[in-house]
N, C-alpha and C. Protein backbone atom coordinates (compact mmCIF):
# COMPACT_ATOMS: atom_id res chain seq x y z
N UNK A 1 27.90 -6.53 -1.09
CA UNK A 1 27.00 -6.60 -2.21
C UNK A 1 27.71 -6.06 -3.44
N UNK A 2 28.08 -6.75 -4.13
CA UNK A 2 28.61 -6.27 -5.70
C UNK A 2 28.83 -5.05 -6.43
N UNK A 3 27.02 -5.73 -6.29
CA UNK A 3 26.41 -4.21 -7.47
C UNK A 3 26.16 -3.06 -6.69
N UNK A 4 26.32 -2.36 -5.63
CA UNK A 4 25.89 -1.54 -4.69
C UNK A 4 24.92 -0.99 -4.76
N UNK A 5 23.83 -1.92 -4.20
CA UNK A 5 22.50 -2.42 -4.23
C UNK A 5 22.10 -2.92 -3.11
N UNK A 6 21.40 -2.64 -2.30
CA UNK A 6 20.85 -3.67 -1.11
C UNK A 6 19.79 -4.42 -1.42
N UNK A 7 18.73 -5.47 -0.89
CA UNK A 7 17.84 -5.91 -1.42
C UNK A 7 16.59 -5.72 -0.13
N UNK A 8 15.85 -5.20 -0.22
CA UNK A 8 14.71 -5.06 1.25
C UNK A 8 13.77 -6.09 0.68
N UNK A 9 13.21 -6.82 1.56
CA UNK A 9 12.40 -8.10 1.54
C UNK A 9 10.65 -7.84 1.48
N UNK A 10 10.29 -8.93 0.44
CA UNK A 10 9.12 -8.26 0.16
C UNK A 10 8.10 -7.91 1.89
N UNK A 11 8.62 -8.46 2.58
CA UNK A 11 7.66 -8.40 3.92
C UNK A 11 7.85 -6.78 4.20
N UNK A 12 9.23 -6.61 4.22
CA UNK A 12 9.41 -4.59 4.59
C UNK A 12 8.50 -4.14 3.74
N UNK A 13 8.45 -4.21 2.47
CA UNK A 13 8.10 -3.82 1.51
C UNK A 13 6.35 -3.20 1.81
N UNK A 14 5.92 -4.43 2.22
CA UNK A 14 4.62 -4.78 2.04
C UNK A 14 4.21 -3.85 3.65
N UNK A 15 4.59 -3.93 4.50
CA UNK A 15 4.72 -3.17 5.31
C UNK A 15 4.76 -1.80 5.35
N UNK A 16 6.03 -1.29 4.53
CA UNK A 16 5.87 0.05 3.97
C UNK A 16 4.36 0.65 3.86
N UNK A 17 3.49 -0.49 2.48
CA UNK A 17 2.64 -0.09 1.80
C UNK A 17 1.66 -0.05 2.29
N UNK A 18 1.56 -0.86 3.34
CA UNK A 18 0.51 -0.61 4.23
C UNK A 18 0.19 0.44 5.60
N UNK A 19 1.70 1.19 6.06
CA UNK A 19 1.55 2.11 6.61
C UNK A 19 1.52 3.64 5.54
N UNK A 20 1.71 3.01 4.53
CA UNK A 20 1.48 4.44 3.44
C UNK A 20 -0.08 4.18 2.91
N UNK A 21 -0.86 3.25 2.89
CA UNK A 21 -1.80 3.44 2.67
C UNK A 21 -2.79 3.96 4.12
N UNK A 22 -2.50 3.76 4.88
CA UNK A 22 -2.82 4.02 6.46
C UNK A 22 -2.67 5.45 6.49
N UNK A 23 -1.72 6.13 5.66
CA UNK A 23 -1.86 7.69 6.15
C UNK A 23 -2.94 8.43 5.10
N UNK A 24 -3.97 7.94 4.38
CA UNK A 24 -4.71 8.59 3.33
C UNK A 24 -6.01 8.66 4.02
N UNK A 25 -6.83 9.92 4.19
CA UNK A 25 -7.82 9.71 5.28
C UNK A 25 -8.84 9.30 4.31
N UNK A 26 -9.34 8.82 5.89
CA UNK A 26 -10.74 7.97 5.32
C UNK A 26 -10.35 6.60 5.03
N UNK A 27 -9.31 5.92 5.14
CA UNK A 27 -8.88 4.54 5.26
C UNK A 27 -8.27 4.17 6.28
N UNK A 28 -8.49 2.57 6.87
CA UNK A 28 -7.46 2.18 8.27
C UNK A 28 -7.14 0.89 7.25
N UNK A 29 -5.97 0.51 7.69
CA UNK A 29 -5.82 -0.76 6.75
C UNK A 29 -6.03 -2.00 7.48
N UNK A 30 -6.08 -3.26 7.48
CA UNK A 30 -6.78 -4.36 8.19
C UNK A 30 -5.23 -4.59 8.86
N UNK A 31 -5.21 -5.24 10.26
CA UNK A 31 -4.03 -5.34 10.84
C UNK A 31 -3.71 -6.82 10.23
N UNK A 32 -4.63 -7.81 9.92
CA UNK A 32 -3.84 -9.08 9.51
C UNK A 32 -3.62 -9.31 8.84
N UNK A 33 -4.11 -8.44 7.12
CA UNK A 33 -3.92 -8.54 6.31
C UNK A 33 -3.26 -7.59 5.57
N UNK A 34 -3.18 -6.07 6.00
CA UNK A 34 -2.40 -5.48 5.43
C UNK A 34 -2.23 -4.76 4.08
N UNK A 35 -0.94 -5.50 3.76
CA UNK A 35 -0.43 -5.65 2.28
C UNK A 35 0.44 -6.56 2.40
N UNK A 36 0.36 -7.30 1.08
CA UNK A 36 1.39 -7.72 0.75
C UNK A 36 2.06 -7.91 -0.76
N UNK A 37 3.30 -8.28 -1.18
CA UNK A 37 3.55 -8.31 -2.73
C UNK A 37 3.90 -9.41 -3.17
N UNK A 38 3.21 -9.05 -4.54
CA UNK A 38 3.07 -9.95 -5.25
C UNK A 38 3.70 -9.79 -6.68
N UNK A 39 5.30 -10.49 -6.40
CA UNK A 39 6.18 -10.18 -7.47
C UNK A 39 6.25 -8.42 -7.70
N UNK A 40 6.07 -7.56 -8.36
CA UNK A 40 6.38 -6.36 -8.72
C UNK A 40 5.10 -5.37 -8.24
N UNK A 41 4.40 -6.32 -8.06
CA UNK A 41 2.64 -5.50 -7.79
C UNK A 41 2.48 -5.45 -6.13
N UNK A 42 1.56 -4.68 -5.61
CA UNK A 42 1.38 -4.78 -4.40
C UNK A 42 0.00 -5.04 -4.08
N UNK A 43 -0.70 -5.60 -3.21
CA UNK A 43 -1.96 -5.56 -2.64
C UNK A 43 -2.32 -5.08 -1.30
N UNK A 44 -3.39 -4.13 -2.01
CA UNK A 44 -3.11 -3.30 -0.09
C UNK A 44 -4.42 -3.78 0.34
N UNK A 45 -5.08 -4.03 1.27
CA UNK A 45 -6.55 -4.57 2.13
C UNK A 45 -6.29 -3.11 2.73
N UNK A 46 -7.78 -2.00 2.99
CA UNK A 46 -8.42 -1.40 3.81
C UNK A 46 -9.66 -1.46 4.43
N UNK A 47 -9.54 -0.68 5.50
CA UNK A 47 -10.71 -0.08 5.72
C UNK A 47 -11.49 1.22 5.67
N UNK A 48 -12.89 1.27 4.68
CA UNK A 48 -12.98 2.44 4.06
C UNK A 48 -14.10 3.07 5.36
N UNK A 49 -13.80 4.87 5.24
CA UNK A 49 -14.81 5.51 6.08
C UNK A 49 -16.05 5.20 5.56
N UNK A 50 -16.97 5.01 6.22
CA UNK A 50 -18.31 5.09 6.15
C UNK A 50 -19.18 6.28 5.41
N UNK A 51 -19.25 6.24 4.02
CA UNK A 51 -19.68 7.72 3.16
C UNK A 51 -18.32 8.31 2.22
N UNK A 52 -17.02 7.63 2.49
CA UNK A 52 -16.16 8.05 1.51
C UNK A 52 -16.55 7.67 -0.11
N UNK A 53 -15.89 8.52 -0.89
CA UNK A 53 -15.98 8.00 -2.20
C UNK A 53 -14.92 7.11 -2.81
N UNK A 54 -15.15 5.99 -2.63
CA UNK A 54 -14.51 4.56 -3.00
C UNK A 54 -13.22 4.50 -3.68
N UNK A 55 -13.80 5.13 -5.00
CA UNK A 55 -12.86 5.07 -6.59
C UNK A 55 -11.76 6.08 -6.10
N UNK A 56 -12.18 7.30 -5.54
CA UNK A 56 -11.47 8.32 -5.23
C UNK A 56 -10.41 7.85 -3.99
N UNK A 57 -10.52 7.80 -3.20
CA UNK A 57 -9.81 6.77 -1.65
C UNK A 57 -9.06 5.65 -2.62
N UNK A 58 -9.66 5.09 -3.45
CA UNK A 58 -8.71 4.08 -4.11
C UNK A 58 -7.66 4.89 -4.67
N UNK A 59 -8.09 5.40 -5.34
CA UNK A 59 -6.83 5.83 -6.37
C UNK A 59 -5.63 6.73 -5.04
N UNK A 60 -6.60 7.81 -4.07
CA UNK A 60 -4.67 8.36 -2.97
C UNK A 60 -4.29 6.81 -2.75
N UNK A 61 -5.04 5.92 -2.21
CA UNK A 61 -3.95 5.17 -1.95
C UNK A 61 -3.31 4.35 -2.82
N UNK A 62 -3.69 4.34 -4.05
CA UNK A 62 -2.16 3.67 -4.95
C UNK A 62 -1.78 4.36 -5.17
N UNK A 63 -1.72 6.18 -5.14
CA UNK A 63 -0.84 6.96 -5.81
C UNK A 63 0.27 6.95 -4.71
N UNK A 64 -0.28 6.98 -2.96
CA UNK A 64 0.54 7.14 -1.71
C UNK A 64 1.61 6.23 -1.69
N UNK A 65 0.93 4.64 -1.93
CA UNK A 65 1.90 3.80 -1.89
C UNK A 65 3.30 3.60 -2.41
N UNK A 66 2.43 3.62 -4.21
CA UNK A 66 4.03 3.94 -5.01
C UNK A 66 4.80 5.31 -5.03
N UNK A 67 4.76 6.07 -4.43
CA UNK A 67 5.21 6.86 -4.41
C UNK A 67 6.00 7.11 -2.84
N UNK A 68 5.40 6.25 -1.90
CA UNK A 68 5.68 6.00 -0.72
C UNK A 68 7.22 5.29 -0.92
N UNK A 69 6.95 3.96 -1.51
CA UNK A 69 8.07 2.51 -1.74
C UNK A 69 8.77 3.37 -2.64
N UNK A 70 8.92 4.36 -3.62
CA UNK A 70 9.59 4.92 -4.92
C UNK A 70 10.72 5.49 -3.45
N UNK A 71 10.25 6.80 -2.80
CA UNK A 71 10.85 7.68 -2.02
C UNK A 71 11.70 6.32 -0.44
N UNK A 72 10.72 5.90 -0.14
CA UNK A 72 11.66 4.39 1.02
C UNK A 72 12.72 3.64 0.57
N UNK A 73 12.49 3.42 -0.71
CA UNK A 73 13.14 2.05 -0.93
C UNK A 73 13.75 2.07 -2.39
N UNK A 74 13.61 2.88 -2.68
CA UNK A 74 13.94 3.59 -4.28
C UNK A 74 13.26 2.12 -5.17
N UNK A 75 12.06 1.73 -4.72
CA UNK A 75 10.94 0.75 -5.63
C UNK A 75 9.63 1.34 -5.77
N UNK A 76 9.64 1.32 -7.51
CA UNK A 76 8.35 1.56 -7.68
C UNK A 76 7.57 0.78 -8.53
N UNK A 77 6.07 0.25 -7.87
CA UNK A 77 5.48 -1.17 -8.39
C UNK A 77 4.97 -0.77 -9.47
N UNK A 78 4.81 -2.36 -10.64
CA UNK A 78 3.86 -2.29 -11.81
C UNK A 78 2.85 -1.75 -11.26
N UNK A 79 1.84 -2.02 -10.32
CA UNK A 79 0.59 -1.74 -9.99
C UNK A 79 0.43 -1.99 -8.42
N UNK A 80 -0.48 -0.82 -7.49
CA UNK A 80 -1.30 -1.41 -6.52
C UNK A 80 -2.90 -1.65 -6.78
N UNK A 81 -2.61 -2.85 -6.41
CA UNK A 81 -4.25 -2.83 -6.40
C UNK A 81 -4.82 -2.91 -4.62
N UNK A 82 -5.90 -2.17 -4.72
CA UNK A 82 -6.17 -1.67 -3.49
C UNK A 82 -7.87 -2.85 -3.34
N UNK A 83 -7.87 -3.20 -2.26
CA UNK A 83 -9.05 -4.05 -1.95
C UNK A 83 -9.81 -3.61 -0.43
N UNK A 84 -11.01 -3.32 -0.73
CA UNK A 84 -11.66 -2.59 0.58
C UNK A 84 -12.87 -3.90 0.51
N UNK A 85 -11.84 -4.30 1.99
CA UNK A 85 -12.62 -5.14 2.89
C UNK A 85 -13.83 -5.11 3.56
N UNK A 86 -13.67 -3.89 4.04
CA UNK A 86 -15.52 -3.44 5.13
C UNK A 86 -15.00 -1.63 4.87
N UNK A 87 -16.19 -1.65 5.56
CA UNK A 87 -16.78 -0.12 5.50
C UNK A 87 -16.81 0.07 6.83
N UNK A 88 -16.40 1.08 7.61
CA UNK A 88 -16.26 1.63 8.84
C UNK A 88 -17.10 2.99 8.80
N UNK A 89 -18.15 2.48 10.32
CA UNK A 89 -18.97 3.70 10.45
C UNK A 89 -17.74 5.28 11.79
């Protein structure tokens, strides 16, 4: 590689972001959907605890993520946007 640079593929990537959103309690993330990226941004799918506070659970997990991919992969996204699929009792 040239520039001494490796390149990790958005699938690792997206992977990453979805086991870093997986460690913020009160969320499981959906197994088929995950995350995945989209150009510089990421999209994470969870599942939220039953009685968590939404906005709040949103925001650890975009702070976990990019900061997750920043420290993995030395990448850090324009944006996650976080999407909660169902609610888990």
């Amino acid at each position: 590689m040239p520039d001494g640079h490796s390149h990790i593929s958005p699938d690792v990537l997206a992977r990453y972001a979805a086991d870093a959103a997986a460690e913020v309690r009160g969320v499981h993330t959906k197994q088929r959907r995950g995350a995945r990226m989209i150009g510089s941004e990421v999209e994470v799918h969870v599942v939220v605890d039953y009685g968590a506070n939404v906005p709040i659970v949103a925001g650890q997990v975009q702070r976990r993520v990019a900061d997750y991919l920043a420290q993995m992969a030395d990448a850090r996204p324009d944006a996650v946007h976080v999407v909660v699929d169902d609610v888990q009792r």
